[in-house]
PDB file of N, CA and C in Angstrom:
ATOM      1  N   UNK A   1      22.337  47.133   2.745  1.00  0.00           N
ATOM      2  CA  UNK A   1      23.653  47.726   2.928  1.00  0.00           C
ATOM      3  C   UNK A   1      23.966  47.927   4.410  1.00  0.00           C
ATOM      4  N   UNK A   2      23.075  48.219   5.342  1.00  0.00           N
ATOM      5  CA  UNK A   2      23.301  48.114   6.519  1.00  0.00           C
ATOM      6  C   UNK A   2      23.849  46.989   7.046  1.00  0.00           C
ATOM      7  N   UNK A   3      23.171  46.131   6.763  1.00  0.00           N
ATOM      8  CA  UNK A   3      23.289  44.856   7.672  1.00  0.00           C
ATOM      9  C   UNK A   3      24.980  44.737   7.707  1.00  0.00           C
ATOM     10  N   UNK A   4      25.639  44.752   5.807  1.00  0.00           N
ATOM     11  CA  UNK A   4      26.384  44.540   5.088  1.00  0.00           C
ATOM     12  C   UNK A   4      27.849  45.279   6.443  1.00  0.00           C
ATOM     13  N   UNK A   5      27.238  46.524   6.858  1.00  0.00           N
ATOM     14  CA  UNK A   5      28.031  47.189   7.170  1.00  0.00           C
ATOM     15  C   UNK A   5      28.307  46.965   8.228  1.00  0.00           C
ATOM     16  N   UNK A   6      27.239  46.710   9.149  1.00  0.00           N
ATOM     17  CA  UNK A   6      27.346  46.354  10.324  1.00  0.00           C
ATOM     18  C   UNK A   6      28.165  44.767  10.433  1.00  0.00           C
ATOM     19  N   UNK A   7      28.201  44.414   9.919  1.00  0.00           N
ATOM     20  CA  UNK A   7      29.431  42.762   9.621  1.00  0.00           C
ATOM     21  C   UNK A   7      30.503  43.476   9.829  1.00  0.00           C
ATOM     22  N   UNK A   8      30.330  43.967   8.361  1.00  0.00           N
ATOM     23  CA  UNK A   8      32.269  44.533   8.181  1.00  0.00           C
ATOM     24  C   UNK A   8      32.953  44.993   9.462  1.00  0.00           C
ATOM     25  N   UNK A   9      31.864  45.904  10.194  1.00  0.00           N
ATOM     26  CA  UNK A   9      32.349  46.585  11.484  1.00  0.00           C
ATOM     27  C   UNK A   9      33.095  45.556  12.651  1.00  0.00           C
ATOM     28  N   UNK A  10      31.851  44.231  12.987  1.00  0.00           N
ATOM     29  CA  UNK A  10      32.188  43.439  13.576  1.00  0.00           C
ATOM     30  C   UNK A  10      33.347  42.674  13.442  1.00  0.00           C
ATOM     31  N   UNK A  11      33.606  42.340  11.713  1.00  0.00           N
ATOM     32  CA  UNK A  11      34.659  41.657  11.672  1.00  0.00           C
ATOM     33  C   UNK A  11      36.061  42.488  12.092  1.00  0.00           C
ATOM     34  N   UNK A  12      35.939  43.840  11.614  1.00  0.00           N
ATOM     35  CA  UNK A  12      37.038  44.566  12.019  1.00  0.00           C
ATOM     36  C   UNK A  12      37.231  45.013  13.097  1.00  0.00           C
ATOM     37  N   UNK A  13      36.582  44.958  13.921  1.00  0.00           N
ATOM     38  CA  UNK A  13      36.775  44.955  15.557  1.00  0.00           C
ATOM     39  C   UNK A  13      37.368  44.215  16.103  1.00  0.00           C
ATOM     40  N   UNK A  14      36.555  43.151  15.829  1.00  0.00           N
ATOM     41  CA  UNK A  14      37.403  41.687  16.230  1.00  0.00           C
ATOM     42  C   UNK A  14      38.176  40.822  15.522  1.00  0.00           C
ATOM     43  N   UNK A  15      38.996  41.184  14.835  1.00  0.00           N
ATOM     44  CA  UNK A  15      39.482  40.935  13.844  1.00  0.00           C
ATOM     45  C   UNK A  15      40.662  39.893  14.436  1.00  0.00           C
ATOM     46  N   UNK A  16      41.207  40.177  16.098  1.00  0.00           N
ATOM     47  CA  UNK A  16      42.264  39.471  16.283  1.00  0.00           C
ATOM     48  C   UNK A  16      41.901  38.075  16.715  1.00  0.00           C
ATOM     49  N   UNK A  17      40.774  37.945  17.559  1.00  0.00           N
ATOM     50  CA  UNK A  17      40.068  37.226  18.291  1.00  0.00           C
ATOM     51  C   UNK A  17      39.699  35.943  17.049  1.00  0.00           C
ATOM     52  N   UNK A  18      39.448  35.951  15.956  1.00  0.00           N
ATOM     53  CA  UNK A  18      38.967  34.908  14.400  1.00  0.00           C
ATOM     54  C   UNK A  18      40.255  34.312  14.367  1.00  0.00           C
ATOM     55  N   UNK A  19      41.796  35.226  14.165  1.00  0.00           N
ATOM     56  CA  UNK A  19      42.349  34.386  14.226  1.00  0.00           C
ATOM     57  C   UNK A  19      43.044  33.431  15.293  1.00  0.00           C
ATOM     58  N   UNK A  20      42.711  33.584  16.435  1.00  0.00           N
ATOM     59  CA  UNK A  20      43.342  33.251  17.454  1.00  0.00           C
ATOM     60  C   UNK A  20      42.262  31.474  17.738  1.00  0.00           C
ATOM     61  N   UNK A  21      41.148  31.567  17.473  1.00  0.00           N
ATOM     62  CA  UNK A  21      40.089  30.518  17.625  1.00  0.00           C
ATOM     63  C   UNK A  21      39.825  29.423  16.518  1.00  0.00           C
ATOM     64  N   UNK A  22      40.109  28.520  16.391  1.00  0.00           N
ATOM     65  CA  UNK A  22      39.867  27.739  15.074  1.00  0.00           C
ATOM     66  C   UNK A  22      38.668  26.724  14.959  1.00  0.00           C
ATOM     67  N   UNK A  23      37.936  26.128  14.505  1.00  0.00           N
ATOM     68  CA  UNK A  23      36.656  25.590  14.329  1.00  0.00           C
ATOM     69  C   UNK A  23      36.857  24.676  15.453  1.00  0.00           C
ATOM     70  N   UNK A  24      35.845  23.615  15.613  1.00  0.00           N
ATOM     71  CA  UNK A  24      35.604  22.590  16.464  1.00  0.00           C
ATOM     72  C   UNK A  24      35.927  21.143  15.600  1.00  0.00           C
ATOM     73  N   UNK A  25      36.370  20.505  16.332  1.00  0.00           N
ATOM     74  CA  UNK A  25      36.798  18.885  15.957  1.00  0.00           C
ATOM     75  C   UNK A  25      36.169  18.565  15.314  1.00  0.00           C
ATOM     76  N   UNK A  26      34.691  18.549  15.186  1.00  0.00           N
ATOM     77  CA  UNK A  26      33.570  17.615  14.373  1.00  0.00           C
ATOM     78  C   UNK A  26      33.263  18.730  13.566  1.00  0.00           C
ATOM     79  N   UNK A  27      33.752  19.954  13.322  1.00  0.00           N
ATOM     80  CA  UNK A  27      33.264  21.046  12.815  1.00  0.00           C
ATOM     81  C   UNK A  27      32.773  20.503  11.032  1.00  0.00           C
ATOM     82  N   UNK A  28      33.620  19.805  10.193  1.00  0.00           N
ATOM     83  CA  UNK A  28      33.859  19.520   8.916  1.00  0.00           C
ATOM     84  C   UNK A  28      32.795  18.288   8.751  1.00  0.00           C
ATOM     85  N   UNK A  29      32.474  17.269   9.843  1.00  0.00           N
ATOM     86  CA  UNK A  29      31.496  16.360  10.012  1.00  0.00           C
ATOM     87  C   UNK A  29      30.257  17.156   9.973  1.00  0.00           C
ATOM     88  N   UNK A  30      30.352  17.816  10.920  1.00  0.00           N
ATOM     89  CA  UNK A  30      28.547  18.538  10.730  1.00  0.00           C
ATOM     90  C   UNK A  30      28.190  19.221   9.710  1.00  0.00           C
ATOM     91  N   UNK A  31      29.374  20.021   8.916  1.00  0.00           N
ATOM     92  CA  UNK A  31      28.727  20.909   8.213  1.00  0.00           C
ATOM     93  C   UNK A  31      28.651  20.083   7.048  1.00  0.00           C
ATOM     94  N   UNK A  32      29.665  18.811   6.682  1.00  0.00           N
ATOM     95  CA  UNK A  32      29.203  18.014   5.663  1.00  0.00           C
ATOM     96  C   UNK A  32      28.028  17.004   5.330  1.00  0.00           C
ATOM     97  N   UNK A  33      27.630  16.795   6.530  1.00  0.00           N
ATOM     98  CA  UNK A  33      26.279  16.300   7.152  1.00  0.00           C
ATOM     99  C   UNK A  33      24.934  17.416   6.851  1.00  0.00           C
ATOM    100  N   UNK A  34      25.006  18.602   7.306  1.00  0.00           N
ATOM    101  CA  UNK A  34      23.845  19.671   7.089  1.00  0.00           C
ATOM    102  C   UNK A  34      23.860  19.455   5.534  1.00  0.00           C
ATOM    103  N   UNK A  35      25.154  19.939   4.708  1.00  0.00           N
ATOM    104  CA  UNK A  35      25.320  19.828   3.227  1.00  0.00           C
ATOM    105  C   UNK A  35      24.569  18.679   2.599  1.00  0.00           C
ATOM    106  N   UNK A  36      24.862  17.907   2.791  1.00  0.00           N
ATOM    107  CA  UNK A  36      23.881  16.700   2.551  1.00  0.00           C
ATOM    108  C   UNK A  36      23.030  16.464   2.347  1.00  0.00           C
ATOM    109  N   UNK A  37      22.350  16.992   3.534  1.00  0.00           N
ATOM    110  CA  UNK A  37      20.522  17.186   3.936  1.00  0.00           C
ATOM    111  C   UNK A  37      20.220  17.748   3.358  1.00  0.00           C
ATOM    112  N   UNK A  38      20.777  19.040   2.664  1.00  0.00           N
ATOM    113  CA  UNK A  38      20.168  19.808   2.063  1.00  0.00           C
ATOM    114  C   UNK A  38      19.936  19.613   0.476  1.00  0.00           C
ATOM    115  N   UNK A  39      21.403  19.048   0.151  1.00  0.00           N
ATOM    116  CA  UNK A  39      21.319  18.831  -1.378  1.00  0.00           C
ATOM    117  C   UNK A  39      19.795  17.603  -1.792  1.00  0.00           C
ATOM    118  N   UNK A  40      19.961  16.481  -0.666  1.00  0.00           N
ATOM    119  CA  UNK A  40      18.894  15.282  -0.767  1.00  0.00           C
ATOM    120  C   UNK A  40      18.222  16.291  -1.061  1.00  0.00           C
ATOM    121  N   UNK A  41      17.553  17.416  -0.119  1.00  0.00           N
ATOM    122  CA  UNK A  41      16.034  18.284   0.389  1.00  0.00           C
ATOM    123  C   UNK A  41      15.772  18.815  -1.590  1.00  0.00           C
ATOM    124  N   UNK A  42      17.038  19.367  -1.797  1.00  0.00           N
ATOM    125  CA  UNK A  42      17.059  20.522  -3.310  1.00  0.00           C
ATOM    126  C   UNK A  42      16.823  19.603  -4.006  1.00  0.00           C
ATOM    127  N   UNK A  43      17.787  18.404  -4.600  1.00  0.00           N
ATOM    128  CA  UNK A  43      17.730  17.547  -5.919  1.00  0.00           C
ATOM    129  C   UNK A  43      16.730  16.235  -5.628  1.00  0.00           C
ATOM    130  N   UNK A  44      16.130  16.494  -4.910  1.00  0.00           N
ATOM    131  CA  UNK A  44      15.681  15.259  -5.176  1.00  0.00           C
ATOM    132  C   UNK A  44      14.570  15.345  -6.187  1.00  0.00           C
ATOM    133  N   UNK A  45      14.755  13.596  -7.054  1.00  0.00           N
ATOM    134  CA  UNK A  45      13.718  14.171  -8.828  1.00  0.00           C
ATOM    135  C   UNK A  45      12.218  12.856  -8.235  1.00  0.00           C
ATOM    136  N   UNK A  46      12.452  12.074  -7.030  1.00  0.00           N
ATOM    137  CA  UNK A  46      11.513  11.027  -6.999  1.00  0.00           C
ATOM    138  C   UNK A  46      10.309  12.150  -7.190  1.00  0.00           C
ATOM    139  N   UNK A  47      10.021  12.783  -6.716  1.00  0.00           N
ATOM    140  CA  UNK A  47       8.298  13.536  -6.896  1.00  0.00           C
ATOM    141  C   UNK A  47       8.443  13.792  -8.313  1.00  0.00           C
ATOM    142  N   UNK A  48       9.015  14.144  -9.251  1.00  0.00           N
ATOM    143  CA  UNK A  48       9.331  14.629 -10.379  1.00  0.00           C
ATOM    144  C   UNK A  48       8.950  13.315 -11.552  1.00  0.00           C
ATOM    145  N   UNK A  49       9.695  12.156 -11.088  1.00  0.00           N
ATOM    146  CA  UNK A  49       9.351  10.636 -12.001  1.00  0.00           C
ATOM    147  C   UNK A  49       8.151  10.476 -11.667  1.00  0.00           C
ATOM    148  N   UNK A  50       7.617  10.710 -10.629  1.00  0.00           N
ATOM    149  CA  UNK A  50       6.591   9.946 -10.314  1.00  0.00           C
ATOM    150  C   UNK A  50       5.477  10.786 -10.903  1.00  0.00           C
ATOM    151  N   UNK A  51       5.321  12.049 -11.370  1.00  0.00           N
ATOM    152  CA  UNK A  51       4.457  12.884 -12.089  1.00  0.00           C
ATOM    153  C   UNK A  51       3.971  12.351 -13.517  1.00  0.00           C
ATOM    154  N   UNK A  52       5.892  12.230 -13.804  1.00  0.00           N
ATOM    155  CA  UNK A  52       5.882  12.264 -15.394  1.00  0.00           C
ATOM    156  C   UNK A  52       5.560  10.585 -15.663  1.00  0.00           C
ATOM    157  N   UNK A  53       5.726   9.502 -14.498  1.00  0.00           N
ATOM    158  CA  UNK A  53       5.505   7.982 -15.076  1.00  0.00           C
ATOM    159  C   UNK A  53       3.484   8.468 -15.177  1.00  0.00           C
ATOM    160  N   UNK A  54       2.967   9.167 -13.886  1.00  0.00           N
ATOM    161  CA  UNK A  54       1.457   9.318 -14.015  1.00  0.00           C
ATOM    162  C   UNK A  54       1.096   9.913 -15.352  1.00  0.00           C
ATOM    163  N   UNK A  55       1.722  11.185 -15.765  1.00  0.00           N
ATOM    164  CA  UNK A  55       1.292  11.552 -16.956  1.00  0.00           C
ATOM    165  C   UNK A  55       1.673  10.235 -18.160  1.00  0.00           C
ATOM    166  N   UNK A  56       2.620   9.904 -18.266  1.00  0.00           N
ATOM    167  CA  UNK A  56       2.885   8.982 -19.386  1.00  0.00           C
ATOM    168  C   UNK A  56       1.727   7.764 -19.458  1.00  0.00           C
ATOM    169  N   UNK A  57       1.579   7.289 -18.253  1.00  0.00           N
ATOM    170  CA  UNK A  57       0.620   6.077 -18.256  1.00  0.00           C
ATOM    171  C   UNK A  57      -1.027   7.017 -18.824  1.00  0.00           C
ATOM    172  N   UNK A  58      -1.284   7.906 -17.883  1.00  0.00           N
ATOM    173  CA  UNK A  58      -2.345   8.547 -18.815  1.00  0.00           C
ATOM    174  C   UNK A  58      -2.850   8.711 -20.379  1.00  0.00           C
ATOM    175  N   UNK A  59      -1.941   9.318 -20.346  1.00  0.00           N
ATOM    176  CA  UNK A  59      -1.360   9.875 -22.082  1.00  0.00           C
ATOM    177  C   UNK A  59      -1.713   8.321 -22.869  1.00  0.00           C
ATOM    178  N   UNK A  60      -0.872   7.743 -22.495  1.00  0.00           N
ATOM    179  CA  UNK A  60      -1.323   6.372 -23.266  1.00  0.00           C
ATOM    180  C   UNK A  60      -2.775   5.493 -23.062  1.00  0.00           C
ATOM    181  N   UNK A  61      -2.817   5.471 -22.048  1.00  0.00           N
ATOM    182  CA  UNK A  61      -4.305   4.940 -21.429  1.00  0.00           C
ATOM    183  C   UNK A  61      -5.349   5.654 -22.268  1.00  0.00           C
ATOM    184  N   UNK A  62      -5.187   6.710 -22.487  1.00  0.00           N
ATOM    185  CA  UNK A  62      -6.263   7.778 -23.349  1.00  0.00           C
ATOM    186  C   UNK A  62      -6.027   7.428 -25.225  1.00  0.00           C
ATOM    187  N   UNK A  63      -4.503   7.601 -25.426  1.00  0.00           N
ATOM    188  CA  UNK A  63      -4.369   7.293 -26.923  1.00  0.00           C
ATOM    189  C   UNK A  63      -4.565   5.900 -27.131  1.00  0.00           C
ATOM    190  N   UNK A  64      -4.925   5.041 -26.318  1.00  0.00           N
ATOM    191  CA  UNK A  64      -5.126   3.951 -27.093  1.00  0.00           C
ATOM    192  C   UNK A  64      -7.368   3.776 -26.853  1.00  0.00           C
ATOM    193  N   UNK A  65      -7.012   4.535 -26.144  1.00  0.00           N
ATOM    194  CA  UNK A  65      -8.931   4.328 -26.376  1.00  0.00           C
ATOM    195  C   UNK A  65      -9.465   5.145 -27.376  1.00  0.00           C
ATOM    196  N   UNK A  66      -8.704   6.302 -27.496  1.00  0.00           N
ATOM    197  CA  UNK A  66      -8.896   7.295 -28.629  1.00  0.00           C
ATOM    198  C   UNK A  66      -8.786   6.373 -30.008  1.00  0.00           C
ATOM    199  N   UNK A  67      -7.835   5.521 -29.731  1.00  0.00           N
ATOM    200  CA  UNK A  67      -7.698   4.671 -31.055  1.00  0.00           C
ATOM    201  C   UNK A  67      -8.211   3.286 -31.008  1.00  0.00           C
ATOM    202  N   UNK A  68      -9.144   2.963 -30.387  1.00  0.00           N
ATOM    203  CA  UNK A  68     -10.073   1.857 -30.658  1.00  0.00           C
ATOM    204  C   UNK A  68     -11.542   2.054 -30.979  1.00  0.00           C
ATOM    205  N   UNK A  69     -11.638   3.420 -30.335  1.00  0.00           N
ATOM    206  CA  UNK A  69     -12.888   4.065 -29.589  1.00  0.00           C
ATOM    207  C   UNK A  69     -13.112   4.719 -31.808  1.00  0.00           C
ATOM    208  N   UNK A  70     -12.223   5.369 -31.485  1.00  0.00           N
ATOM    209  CA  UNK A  70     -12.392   6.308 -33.216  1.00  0.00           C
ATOM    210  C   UNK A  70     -11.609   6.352 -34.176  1.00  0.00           C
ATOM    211  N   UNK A  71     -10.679   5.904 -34.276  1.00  0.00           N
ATOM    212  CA  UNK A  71      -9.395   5.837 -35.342  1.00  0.00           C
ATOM    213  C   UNK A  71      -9.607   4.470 -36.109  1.00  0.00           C
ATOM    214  N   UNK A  72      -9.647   3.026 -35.462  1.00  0.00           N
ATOM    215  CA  UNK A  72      -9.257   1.531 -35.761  1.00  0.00           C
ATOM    216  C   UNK A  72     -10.059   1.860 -36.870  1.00  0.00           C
ATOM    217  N   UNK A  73     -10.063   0.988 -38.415  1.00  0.00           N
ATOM    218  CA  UNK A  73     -10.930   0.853 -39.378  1.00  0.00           C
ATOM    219  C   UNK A  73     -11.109  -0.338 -39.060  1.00  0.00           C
ATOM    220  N   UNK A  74     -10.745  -1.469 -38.734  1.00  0.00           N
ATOM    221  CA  UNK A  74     -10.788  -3.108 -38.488  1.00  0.00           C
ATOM    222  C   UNK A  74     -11.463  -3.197 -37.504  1.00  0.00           C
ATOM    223  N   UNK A  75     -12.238  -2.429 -36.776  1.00  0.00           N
ATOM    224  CA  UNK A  75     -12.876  -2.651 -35.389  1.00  0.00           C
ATOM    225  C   UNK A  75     -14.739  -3.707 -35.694  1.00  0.00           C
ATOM    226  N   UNK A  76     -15.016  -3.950 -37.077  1.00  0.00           N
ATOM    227  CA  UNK A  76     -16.096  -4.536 -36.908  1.00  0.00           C
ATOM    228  C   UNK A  76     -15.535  -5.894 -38.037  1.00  0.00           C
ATOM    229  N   UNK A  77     -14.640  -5.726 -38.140  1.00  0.00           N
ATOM    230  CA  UNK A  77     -14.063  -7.008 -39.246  1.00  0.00           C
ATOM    231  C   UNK A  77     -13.286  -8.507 -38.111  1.00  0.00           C
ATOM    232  N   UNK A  78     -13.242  -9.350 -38.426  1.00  0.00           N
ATOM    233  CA  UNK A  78     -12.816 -10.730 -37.832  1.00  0.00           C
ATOM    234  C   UNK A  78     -11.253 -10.446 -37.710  1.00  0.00           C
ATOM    235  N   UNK A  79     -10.752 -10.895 -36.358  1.00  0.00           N
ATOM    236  CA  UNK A  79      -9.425 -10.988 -36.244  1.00  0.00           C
ATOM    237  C   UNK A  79      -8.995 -11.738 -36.735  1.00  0.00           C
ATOM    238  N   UNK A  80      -7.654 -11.731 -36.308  1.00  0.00           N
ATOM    239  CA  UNK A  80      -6.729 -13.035 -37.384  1.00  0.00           C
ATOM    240  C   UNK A  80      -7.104 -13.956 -35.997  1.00  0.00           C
ATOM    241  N   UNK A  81      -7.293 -13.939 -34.327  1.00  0.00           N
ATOM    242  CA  UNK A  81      -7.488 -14.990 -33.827  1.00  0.00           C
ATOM    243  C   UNK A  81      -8.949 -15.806 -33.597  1.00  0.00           C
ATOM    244  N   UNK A  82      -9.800 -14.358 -34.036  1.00  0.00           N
ATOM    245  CA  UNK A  82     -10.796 -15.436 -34.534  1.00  0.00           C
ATOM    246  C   UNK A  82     -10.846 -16.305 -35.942  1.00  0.00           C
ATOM    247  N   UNK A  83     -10.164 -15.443 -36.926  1.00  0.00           N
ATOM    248  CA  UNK A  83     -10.245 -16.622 -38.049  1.00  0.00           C
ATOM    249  C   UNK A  83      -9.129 -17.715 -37.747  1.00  0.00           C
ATOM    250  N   UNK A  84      -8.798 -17.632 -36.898  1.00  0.00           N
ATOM    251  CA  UNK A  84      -7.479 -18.822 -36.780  1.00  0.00           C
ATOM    252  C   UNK A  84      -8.912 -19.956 -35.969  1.00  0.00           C
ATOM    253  N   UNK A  85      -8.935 -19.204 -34.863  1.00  0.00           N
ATOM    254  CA  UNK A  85      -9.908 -19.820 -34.029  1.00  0.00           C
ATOM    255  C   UNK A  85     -11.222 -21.076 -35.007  1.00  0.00           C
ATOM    256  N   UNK A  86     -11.675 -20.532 -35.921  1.00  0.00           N
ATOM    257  CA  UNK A  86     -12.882 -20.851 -37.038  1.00  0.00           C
ATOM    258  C   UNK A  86     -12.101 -21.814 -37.655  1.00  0.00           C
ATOM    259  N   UNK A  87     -10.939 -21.574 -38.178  1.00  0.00           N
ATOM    260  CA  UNK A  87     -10.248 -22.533 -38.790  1.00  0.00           C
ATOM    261  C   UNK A  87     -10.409 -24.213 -38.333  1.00  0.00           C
ATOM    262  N   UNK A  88      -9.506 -23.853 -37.096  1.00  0.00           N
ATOM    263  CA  UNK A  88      -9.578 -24.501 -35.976  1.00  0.00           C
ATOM    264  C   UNK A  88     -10.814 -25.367 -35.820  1.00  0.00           C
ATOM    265  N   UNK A  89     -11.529 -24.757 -35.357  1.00  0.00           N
ATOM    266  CA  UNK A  89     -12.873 -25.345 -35.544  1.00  0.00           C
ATOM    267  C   UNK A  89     -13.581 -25.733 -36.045  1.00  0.00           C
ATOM    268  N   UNK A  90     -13.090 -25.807 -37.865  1.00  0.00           N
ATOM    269  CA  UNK A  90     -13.763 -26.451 -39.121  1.00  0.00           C
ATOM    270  C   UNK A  90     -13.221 -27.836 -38.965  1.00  0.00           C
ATOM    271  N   UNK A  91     -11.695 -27.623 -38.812  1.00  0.00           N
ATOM    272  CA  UNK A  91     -11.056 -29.145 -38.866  1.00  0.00           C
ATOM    273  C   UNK A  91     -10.900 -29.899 -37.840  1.00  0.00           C
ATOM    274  N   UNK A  92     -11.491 -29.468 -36.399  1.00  0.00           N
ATOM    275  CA  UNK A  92     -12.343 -30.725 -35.899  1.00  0.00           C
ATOM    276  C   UNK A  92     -13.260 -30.983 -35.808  1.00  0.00           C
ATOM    277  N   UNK A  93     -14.062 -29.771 -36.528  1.00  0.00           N
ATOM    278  CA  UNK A  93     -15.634 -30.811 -36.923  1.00  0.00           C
ATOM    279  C   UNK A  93     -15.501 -31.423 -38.235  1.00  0.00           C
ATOM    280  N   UNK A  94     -14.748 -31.275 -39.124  1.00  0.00           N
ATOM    281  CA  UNK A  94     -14.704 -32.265 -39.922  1.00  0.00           C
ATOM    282  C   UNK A  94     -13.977 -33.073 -39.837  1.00  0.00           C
ATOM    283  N   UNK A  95     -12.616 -33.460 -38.903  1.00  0.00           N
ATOM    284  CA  UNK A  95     -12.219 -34.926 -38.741  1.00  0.00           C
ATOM    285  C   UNK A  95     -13.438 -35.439 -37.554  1.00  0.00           C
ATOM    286  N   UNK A  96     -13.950 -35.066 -36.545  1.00  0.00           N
ATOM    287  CA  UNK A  96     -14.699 -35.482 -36.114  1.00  0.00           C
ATOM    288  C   UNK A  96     -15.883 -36.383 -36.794  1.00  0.00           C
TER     289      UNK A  96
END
């Protein structure tokens, strides 16, 4: 509340002097420029994607070993590219 008060005082002192002075030429350039900088500084989400692409690639990197590692029931049975493969390989040893 002080500080608060001590303004008010200032402004009302000098109250004639604010209006008599008006900003500087580039005044609306700079301060839209600082504005700027700052919003980039606040919103920016790149650190933010780049968390959530690390967690996502994790997350998956883990659920799919979780699911080869202990879930798959087909993990000791013949693929379809090895039985394609065998196939394959019957009928050129027997046109051979």
């Amino acid at each position: 509340m002080q500080n608060n008060n001590a303004i008010e005082k200032f402004i009302r002192e000098n109250k004639d002097k604010f209006s008599d002075y008006g900003p500087q030429d580039n005044h609306l350039e700079k301060f839209f420029y600082r504005l700027n900088n700052k919003i980039r500084q606040i919103t920016s989400i790149v650190p933010h994607l780049i968390k959530v692409a690390v967690a996502t690639t994790f997350i998956f990197a883990a659920s799919i070993f979780i699911w080869d590692s202990f879930i798959r029931k087909d993990k000791h049975e013949i693929s379809l590219k090895d039985k394609i493969s065998h196939v394959i390989y019957k009928i050129k040893k027997h046109v051979n």
